[in-house]
N, C-alpha and C. Protein backbone atom coordinates (compact mmCIF):
# COMPACT_ATOMS: atom_id res chain seq x y z
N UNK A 1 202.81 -134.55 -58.02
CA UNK A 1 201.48 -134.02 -58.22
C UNK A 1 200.48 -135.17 -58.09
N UNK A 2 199.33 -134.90 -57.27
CA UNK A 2 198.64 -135.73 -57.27
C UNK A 2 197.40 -135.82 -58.29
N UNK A 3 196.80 -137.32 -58.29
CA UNK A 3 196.05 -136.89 -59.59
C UNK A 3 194.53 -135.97 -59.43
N UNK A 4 194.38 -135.47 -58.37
CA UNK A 4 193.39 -134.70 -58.41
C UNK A 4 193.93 -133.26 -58.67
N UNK A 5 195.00 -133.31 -58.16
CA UNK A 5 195.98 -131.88 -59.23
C UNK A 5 196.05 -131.69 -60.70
N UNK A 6 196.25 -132.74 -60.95
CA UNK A 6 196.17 -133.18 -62.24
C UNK A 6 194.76 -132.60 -63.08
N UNK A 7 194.01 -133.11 -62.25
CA UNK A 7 192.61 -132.87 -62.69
C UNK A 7 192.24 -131.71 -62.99
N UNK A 8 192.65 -131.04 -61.66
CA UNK A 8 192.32 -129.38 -61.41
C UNK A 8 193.16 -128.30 -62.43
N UNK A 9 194.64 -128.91 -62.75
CA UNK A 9 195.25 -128.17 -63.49
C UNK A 9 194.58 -128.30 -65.18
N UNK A 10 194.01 -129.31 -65.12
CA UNK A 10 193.36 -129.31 -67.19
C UNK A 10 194.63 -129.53 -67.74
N UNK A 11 195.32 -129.72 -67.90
CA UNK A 11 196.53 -130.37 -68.57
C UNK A 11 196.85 -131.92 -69.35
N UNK A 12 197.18 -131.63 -70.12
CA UNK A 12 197.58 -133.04 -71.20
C UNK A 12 198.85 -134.01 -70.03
N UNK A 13 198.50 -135.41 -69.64
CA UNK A 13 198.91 -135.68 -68.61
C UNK A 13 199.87 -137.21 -69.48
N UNK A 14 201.07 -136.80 -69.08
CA UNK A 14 202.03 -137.98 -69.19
C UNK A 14 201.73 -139.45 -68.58
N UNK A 15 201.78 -140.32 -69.11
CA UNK A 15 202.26 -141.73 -68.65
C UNK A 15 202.47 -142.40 -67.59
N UNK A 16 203.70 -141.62 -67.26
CA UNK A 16 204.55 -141.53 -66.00
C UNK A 16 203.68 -140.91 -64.68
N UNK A 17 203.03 -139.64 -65.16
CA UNK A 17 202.22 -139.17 -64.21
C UNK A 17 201.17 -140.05 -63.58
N UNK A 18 200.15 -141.09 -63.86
CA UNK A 18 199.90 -141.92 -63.17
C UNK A 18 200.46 -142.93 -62.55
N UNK A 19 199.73 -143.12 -61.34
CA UNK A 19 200.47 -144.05 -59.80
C UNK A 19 200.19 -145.29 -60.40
N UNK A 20 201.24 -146.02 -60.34
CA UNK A 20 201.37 -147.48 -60.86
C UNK A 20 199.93 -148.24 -59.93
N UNK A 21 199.20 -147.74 -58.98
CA UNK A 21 197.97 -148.71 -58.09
C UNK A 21 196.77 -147.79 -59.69
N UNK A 22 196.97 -146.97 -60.51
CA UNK A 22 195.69 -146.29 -60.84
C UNK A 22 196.34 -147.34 -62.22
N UNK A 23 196.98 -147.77 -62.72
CA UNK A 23 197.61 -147.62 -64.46
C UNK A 23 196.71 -148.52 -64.99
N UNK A 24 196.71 -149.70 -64.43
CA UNK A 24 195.36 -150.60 -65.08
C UNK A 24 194.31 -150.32 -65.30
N UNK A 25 193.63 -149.02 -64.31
CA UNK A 25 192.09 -149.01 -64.41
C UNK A 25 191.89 -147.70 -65.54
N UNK A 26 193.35 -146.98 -65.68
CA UNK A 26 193.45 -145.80 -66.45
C UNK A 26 193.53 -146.55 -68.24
N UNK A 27 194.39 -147.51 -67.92
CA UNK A 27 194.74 -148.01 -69.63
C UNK A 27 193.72 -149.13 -70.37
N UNK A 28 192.91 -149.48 -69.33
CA UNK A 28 191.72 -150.13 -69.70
C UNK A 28 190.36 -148.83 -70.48
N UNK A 29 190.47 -147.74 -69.61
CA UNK A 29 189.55 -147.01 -70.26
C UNK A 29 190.25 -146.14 -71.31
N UNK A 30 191.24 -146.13 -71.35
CA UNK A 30 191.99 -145.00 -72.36
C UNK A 30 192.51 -145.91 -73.70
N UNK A 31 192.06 -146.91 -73.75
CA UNK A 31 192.10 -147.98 -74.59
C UNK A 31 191.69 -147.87 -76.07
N UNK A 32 192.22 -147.67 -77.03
CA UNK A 32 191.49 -147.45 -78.25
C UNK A 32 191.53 -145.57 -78.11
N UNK A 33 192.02 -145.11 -77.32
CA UNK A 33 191.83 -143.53 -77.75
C UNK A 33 193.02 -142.74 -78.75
N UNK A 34 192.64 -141.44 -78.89
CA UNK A 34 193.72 -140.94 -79.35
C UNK A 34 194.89 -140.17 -78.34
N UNK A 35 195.99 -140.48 -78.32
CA UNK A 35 197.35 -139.63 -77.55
C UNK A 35 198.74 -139.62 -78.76
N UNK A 36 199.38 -138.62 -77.85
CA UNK A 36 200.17 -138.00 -78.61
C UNK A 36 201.43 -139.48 -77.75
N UNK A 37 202.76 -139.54 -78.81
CA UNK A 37 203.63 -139.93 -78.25
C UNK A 37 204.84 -138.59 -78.25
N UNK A 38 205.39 -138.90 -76.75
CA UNK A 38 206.99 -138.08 -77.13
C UNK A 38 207.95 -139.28 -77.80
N UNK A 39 208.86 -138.41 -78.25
CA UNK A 39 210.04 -139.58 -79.10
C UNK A 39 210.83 -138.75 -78.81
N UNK A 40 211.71 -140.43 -78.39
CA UNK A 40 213.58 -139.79 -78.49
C UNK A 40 213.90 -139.16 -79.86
N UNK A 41 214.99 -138.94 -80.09
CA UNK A 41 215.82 -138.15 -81.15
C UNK A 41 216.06 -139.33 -82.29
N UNK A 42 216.02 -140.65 -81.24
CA UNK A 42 216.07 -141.76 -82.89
C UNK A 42 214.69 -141.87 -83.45
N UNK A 43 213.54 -141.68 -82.96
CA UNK A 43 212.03 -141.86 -83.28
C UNK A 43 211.51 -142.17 -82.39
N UNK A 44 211.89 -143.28 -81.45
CA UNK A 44 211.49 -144.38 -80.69
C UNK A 44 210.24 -143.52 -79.80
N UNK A 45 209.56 -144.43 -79.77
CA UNK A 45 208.88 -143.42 -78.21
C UNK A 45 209.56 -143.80 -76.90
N UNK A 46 209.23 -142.70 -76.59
CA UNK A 46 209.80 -142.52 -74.65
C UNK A 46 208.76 -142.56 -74.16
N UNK A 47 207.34 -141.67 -74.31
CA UNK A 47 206.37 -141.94 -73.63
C UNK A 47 204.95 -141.29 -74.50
N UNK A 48 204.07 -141.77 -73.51
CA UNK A 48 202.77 -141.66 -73.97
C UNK A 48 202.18 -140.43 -73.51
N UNK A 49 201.59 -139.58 -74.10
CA UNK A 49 200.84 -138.39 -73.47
C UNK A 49 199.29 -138.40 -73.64
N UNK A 50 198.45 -138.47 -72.87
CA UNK A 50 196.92 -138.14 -73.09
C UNK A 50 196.62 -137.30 -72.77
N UNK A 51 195.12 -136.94 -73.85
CA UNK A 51 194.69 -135.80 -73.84
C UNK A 51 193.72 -135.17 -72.22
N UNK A 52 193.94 -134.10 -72.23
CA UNK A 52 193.19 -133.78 -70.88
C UNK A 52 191.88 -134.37 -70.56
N UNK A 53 191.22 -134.14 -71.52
CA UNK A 53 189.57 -134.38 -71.41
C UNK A 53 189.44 -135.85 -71.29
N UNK A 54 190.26 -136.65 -71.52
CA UNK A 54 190.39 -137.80 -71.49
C UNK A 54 190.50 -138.57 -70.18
N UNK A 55 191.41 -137.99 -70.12
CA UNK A 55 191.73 -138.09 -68.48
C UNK A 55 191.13 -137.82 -67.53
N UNK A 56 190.49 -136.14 -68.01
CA UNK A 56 189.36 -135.83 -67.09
C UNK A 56 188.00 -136.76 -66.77
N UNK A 57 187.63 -137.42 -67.91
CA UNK A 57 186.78 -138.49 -67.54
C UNK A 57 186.88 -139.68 -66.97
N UNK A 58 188.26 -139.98 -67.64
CA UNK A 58 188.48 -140.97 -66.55
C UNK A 58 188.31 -140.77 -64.84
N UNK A 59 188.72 -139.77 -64.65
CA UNK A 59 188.89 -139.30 -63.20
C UNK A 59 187.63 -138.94 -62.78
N UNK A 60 186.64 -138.41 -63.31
CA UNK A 60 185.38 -138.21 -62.38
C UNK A 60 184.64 -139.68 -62.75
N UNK A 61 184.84 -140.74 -63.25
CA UNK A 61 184.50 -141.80 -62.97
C UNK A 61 185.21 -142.70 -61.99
N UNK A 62 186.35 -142.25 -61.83
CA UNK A 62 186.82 -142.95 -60.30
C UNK A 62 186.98 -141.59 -59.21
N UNK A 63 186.35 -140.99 -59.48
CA UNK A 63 186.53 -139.62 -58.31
C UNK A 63 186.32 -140.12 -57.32
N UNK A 64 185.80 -140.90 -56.47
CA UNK A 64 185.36 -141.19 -54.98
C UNK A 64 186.50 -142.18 -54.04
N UNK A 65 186.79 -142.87 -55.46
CA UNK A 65 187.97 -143.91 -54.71
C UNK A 65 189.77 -143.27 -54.77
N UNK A 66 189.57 -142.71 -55.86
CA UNK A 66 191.05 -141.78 -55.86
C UNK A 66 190.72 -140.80 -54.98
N UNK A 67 190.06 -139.94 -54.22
CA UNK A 67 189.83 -138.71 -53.43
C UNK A 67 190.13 -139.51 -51.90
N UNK A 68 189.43 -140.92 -52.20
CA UNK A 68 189.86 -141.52 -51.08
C UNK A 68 191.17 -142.23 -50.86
N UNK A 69 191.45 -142.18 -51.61
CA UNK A 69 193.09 -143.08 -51.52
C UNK A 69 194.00 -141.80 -51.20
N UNK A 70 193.94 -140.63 -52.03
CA UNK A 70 194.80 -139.58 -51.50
C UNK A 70 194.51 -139.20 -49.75
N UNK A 71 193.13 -139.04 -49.55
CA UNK A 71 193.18 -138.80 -47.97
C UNK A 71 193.85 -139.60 -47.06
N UNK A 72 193.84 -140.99 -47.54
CA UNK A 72 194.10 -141.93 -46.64
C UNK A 72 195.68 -141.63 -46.68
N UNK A 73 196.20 -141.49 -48.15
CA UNK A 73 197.73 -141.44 -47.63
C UNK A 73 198.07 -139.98 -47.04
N UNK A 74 197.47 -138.53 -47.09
CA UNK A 74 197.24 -138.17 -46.50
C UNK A 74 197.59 -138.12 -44.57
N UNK A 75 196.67 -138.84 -44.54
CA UNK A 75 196.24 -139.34 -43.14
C UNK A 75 198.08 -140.24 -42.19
N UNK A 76 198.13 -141.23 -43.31
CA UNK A 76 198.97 -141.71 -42.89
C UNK A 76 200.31 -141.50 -43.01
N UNK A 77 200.72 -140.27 -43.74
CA UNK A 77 201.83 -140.06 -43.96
C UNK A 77 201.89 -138.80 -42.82
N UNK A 78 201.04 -138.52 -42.36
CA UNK A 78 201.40 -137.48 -41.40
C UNK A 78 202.42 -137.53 -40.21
């Protein structure tokens, strides 16, 4: 799923779900927020979940350069 899917679906978005080229510019602004963790069965966490709206802002503040990075691969994966 791409992350403008992401976007469109409104959904509480996993960890994992962002592209290791977006994770820095995502964990710099999601910094100090509130998310849920999943945990294994011993406690531990497995992963991080953020909240939609969260995400959603993040994303219409990089909307122009992620819309463009998907076209391009897009383009070139054809």
């Amino acid at each position: 799923m791409t992350l403008k899917e992401l976007y469109e679906s409104n959904v509480d978005v996993k960890e994992s779900q962002i592209p290791e080229e977006w994770k820095e510019s995502f964990n710099k602004f999601i910094f100090g927020s509130t998310c849920l963790a999943e945990t294994n069965e011993d406690g531990t966490i497995k992963e991080f979940i953020y909240y939609a709206c969260d995400f959603r802002s993040w994303y219409f503040q990089n909307k122009e350069a992620i819309e463009r990075d998907i076209k391009i691969d897009q383009i070139t994966n054809k």
